[in-house]
PDB file of N, CA and C in Angstrom:
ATOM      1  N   UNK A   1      -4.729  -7.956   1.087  1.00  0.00           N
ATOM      2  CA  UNK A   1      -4.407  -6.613   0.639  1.00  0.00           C
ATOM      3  C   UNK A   1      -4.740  -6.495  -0.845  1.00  0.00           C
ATOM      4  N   UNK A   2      -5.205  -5.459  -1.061  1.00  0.00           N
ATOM      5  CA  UNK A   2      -5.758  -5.326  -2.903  1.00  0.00           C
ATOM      6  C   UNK A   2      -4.114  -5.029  -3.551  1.00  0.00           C
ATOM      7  N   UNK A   3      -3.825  -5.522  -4.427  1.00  0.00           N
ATOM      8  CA  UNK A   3      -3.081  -5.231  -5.676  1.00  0.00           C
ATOM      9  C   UNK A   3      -2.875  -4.023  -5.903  1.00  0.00           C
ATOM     10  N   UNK A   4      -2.153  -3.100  -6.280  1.00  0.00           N
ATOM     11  CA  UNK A   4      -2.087  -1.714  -6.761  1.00  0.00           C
ATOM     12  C   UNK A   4      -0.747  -1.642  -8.194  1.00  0.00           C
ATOM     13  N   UNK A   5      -1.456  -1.193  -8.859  1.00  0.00           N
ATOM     14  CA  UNK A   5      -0.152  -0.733  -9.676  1.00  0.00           C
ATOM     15  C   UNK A   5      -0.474   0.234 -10.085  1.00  0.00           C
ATOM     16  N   UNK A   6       0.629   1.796 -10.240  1.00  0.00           N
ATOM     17  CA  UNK A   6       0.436   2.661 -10.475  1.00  0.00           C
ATOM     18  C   UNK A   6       1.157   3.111 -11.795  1.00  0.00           C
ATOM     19  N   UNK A   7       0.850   4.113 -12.505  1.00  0.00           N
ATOM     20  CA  UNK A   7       1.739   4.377 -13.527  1.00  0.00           C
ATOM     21  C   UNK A   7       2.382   5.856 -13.381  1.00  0.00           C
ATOM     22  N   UNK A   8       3.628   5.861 -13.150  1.00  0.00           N
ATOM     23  CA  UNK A   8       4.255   7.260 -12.306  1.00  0.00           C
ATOM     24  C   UNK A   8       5.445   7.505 -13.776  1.00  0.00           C
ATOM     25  N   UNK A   9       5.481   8.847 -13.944  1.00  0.00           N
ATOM     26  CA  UNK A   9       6.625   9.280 -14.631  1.00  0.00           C
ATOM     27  C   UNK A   9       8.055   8.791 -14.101  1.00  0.00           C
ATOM     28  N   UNK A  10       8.900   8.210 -14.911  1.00  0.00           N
ATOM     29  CA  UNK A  10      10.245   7.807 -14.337  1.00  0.00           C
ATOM     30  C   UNK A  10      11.257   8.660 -13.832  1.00  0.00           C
ATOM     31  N   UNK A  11      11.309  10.011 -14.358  1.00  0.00           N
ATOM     32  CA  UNK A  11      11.676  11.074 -13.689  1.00  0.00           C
ATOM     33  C   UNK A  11      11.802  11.910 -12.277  1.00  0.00           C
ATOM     34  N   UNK A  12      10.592  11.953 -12.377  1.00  0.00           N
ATOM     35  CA  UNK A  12      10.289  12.688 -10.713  1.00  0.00           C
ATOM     36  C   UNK A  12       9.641  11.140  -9.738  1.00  0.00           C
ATOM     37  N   UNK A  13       9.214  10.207 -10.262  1.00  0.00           N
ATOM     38  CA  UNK A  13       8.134   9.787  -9.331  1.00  0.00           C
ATOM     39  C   UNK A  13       7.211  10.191  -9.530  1.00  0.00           C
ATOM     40  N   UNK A  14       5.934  10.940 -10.025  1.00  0.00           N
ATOM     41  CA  UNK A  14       4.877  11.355 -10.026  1.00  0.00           C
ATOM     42  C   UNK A  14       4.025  10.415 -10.134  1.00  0.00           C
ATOM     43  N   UNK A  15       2.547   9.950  -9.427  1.00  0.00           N
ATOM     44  CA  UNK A  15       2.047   9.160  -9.586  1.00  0.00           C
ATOM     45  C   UNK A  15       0.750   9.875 -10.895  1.00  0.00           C
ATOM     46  N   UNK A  16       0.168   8.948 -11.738  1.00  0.00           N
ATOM     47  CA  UNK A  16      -0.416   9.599 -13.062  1.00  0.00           C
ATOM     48  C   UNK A  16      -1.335   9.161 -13.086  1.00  0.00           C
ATOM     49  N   UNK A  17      -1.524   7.760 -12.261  1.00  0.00           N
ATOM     50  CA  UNK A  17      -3.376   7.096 -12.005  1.00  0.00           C
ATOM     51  C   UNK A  17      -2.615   5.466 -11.621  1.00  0.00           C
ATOM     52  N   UNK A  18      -3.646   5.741 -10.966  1.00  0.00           N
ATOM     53  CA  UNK A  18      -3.403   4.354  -9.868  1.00  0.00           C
ATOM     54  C   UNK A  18      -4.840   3.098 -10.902  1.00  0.00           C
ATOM     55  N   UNK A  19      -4.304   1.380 -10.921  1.00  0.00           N
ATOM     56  CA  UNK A  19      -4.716   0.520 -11.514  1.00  0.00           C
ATOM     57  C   UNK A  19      -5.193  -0.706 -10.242  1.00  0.00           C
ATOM     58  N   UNK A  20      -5.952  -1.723 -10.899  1.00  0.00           N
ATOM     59  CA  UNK A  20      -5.759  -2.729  -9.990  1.00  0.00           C
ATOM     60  C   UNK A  20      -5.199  -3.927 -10.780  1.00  0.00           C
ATOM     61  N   UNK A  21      -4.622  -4.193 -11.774  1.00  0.00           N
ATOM     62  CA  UNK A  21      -4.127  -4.623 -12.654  1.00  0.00           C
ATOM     63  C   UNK A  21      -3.061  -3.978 -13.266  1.00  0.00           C
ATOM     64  N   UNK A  22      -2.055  -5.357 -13.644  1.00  0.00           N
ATOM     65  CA  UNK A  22      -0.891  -4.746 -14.538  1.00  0.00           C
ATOM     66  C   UNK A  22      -1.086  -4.472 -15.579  1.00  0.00           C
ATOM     67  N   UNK A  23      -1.803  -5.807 -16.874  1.00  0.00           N
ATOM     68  CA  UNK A  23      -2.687  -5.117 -17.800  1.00  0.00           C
ATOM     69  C   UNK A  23      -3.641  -3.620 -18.132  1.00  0.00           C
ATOM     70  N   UNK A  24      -4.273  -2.965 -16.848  1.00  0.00           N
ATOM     71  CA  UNK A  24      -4.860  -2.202 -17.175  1.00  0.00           C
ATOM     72  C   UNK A  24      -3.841  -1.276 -16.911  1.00  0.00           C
ATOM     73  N   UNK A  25      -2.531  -0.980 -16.306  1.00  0.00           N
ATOM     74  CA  UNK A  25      -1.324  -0.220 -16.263  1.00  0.00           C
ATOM     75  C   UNK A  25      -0.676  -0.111 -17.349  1.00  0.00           C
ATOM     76  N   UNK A  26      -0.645  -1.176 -18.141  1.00  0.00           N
ATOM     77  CA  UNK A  26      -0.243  -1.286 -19.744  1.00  0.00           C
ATOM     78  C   UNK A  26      -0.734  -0.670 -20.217  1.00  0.00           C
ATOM     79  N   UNK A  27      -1.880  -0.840 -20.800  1.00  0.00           N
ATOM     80  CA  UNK A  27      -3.107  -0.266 -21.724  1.00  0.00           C
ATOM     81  C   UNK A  27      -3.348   0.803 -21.378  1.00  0.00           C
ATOM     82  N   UNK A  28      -3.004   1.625 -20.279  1.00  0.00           N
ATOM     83  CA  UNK A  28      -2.897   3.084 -19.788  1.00  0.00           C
ATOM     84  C   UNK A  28      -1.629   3.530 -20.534  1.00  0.00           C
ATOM     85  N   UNK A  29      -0.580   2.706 -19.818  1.00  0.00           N
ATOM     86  CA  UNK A  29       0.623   3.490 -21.167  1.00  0.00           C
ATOM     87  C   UNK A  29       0.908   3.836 -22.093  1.00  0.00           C
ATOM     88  N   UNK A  30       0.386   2.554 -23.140  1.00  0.00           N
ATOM     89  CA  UNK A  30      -0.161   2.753 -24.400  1.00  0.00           C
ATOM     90  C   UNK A  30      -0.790   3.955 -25.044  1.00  0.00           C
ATOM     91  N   UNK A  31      -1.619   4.135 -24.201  1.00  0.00           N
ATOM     92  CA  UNK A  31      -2.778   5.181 -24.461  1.00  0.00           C
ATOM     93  C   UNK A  31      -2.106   6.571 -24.211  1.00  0.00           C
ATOM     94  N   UNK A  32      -0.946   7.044 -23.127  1.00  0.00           N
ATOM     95  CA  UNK A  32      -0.226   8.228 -22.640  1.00  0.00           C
ATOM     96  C   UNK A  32       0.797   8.564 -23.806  1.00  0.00           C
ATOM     97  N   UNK A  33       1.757   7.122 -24.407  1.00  0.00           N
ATOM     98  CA  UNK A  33       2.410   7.776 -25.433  1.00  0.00           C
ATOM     99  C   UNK A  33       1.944   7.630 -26.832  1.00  0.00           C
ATOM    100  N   UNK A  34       0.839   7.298 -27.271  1.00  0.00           N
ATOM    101  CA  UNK A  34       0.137   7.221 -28.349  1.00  0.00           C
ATOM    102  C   UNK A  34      -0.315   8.852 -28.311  1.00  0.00           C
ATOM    103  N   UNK A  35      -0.611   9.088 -27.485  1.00  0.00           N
ATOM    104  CA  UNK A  35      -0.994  10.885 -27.182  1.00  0.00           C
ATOM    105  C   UNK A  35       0.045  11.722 -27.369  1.00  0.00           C
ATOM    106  N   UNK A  36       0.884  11.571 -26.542  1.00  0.00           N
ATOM    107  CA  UNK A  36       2.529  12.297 -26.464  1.00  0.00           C
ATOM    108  C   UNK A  36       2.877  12.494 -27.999  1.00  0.00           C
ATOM    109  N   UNK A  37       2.853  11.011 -28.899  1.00  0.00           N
ATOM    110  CA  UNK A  37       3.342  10.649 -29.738  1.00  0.00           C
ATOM    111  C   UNK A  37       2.311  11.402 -30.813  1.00  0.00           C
ATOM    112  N   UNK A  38       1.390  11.874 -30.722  1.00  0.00           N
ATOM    113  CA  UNK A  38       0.253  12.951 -31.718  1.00  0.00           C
ATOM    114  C   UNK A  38       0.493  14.433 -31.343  1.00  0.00           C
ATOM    115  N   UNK A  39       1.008  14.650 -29.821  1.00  0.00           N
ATOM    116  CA  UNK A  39       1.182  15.763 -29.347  1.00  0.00           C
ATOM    117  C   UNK A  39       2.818  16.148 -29.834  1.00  0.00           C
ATOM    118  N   UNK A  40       3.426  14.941 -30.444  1.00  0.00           N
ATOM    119  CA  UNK A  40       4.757  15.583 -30.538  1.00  0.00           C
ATOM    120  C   UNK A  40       5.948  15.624 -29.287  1.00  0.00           C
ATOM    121  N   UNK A  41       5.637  15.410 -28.036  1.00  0.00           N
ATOM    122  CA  UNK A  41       6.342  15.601 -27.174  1.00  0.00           C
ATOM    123  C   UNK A  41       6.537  13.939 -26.323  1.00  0.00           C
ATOM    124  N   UNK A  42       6.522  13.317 -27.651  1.00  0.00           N
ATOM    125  CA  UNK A  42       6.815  11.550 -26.889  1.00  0.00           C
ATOM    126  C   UNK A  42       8.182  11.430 -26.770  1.00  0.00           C
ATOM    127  N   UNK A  43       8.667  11.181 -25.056  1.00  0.00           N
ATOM    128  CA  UNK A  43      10.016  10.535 -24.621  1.00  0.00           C
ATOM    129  C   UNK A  43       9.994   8.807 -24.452  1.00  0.00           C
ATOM    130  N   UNK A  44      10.798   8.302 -24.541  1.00  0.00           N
ATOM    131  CA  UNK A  44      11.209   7.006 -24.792  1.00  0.00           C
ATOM    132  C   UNK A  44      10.994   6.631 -22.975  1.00  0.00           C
ATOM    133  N   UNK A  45      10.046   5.644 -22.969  1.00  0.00           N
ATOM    134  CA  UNK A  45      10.592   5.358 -21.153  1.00  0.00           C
ATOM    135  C   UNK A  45      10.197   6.577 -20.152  1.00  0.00           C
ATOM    136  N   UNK A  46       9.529   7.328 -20.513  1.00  0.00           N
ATOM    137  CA  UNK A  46       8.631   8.063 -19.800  1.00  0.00           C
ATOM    138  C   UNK A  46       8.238   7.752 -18.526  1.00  0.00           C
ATOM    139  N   UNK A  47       7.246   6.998 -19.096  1.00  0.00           N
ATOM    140  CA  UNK A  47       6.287   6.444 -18.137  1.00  0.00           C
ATOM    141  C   UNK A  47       7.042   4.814 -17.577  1.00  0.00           C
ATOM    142  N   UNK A  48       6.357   4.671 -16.133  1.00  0.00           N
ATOM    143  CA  UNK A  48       6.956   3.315 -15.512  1.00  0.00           C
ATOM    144  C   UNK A  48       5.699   2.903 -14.884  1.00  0.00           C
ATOM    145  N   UNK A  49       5.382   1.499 -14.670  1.00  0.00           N
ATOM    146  CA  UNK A  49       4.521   1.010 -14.016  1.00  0.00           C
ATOM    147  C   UNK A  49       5.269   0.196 -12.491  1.00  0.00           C
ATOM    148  N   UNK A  50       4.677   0.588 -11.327  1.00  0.00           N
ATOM    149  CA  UNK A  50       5.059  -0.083 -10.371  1.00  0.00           C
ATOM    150  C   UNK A  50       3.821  -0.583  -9.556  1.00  0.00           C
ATOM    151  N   UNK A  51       4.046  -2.130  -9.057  1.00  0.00           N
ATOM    152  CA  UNK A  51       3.186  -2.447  -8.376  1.00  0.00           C
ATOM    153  C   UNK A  51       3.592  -2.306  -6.798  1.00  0.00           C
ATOM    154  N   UNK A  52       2.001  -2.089  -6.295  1.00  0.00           N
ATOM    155  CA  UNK A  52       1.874  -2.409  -4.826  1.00  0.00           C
ATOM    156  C   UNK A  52       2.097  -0.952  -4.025  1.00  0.00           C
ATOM    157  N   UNK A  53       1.759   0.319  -4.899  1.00  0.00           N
ATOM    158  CA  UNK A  53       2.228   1.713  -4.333  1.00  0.00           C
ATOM    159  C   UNK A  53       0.147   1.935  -3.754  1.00  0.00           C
ATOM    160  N   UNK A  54       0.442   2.941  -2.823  1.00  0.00           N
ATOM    161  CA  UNK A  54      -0.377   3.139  -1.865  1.00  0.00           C
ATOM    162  C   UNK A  54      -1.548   2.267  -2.380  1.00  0.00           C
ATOM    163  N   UNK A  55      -0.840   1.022  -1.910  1.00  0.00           N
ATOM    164  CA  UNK A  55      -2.834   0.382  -1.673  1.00  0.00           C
ATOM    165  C   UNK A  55      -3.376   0.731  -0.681  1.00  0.00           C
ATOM    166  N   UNK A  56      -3.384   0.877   0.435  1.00  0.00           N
ATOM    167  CA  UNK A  56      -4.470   1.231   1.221  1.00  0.00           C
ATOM    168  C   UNK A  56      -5.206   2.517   0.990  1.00  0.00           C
ATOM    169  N   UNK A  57      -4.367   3.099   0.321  1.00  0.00           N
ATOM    170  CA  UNK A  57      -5.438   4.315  -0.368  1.00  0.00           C
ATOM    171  C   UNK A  57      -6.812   3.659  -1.373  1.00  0.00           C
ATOM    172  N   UNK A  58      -5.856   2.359  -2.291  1.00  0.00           N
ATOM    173  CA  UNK A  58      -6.898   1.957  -3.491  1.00  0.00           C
ATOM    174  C   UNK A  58      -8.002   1.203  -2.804  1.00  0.00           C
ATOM    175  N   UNK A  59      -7.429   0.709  -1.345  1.00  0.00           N
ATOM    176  CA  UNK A  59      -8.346  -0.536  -0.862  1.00  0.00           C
ATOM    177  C   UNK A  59      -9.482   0.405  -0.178  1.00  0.00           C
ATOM    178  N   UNK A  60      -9.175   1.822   0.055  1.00  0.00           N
ATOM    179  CA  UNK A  60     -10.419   2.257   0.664  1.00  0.00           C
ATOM    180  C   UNK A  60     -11.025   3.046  -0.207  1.00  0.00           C
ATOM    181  N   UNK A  61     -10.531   3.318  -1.341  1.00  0.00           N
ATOM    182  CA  UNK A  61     -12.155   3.498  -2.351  1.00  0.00           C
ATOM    183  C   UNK A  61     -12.706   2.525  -2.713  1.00  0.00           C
ATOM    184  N   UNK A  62     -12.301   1.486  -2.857  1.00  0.00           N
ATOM    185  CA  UNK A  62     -13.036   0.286  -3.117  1.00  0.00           C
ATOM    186  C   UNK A  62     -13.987  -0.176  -2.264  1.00  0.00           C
ATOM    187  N   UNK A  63     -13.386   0.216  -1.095  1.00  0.00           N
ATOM    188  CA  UNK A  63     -14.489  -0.014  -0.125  1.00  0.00           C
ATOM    189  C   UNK A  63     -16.110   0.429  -0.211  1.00  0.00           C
ATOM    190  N   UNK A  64     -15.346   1.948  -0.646  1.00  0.00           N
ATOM    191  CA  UNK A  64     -16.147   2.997  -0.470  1.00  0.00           C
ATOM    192  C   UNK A  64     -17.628   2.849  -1.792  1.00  0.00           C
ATOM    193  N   UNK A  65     -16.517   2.483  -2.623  1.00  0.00           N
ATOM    194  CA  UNK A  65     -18.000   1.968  -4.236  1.00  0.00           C
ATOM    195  C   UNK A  65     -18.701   1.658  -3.173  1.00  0.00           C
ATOM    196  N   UNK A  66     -18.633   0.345  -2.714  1.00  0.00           N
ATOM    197  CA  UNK A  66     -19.699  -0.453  -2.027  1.00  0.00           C
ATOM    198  C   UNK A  66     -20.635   0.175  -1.413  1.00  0.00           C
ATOM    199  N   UNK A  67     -19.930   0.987  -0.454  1.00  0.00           N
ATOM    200  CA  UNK A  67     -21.022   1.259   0.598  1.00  0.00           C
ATOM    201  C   UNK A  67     -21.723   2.241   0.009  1.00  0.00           C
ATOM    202  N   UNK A  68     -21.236   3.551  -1.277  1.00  0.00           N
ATOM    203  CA  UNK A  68     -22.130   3.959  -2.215  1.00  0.00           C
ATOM    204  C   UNK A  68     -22.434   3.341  -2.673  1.00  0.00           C
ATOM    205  N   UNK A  69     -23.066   2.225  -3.008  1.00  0.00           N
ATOM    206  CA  UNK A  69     -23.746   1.155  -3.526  1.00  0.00           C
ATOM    207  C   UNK A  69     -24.973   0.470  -2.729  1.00  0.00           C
ATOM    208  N   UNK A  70     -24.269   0.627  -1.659  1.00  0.00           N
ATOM    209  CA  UNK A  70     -25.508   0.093  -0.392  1.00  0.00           C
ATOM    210  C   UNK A  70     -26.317   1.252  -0.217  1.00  0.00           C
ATOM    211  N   UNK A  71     -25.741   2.364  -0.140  1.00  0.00           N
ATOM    212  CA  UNK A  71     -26.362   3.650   0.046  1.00  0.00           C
ATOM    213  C   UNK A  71     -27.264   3.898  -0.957  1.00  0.00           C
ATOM    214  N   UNK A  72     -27.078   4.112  -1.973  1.00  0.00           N
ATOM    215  CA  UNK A  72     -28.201   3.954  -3.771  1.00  0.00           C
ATOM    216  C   UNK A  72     -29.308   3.421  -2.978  1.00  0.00           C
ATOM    217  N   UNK A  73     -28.958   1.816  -2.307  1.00  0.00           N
ATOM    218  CA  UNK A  73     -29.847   0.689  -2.047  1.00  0.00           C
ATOM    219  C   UNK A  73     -30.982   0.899  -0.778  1.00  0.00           C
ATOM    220  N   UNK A  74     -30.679   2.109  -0.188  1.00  0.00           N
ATOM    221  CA  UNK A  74     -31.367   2.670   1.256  1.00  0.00           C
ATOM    222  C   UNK A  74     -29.832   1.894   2.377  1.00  0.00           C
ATOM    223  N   UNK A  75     -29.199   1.436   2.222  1.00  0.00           N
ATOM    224  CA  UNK A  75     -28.663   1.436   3.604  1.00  0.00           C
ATOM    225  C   UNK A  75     -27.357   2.190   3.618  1.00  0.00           C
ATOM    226  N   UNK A  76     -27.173   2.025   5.300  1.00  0.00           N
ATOM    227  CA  UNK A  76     -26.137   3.289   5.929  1.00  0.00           C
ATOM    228  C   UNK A  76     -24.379   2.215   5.547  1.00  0.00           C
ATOM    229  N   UNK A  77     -23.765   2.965   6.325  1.00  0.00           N
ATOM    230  CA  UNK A  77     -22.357   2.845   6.166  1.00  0.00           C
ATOM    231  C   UNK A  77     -21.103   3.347   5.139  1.00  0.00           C
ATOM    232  N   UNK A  78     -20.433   3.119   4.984  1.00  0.00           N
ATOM    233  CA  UNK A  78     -18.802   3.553   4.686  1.00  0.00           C
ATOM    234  C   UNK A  78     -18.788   4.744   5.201  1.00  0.00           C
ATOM    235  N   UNK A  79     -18.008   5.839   4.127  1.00  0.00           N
ATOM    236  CA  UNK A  79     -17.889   6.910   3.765  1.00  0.00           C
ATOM    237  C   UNK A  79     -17.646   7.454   2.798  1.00  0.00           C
ATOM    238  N   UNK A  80     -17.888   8.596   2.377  1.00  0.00           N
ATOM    239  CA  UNK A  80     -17.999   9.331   0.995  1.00  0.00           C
ATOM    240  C   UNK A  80     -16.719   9.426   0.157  1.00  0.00           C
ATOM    241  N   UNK A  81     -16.137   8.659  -0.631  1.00  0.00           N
ATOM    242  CA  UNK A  81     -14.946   9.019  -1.264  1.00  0.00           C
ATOM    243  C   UNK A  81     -14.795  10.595  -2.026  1.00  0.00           C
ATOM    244  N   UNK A  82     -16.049  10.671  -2.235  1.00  0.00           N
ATOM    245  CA  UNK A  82     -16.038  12.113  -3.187  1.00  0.00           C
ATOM    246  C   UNK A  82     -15.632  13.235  -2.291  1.00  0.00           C
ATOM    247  N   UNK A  83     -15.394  12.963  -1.577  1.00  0.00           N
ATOM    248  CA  UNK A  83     -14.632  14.058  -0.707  1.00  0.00           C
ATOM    249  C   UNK A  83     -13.419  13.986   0.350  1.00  0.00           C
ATOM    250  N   UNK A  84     -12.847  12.973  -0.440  1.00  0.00           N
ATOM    251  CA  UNK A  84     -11.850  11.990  -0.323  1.00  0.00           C
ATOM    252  C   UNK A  84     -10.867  13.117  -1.434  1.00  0.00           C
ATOM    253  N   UNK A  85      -9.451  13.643  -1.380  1.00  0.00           N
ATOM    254  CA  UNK A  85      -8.109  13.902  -1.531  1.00  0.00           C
ATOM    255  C   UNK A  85      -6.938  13.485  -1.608  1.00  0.00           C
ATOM    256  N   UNK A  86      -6.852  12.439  -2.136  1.00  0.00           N
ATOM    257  CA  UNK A  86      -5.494  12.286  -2.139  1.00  0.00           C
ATOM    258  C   UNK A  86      -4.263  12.886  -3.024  1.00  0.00           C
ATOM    259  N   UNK A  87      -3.156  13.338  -2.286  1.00  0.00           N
ATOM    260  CA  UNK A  87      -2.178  13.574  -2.434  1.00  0.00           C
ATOM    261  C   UNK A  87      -0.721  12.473  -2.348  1.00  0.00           C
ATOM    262  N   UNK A  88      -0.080  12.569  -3.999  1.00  0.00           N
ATOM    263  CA  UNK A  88       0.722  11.434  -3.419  1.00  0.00           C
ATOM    264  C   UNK A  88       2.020  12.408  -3.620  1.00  0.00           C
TER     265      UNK A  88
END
């Protein structure tokens, strides 16, 4: 199973962008209240990182690079993420 960590507001749950790494879930946070924190509207603990939220969503775009990748290359298979929706 692929790894997932997402970075969701602690409030509602909202998911804010999905990672495949905890590091790159960090360095996303960083980056949200460094903004907040220029925008003026930085809360303490905002943001939360949790691992392992809808991977099978993350594991099938990943898939999907590929087979747009094979596709670039002349061959068939996956399916088109770009018209792919998710709602969390």
């Amino acid at each position: 199973m692929v790894q997932v960590v997402t970075v969701r507001d602690r409030e509602a749950g909202n998911v804010i962008e999905c990672f495949d790494s905890v590091s790159a879930a960090a360095e996303a946070v960083r980056s949200y209240e460094d903004c907040d924190k220029k925008d003026g509207i930085f809360v303490e603990g905002f943001y939360e990182i949790v691992k392992n939220e809808h991977a099978a969503a993350l594991g099938a775009i990943k898939s999907d690079k590929k087979a747009s990748a094979a596709r670039k290359n002349g061959k068939k298979g996956g399916f088109d993420s770009s018209r792919l929706c998710l709602v969390f």
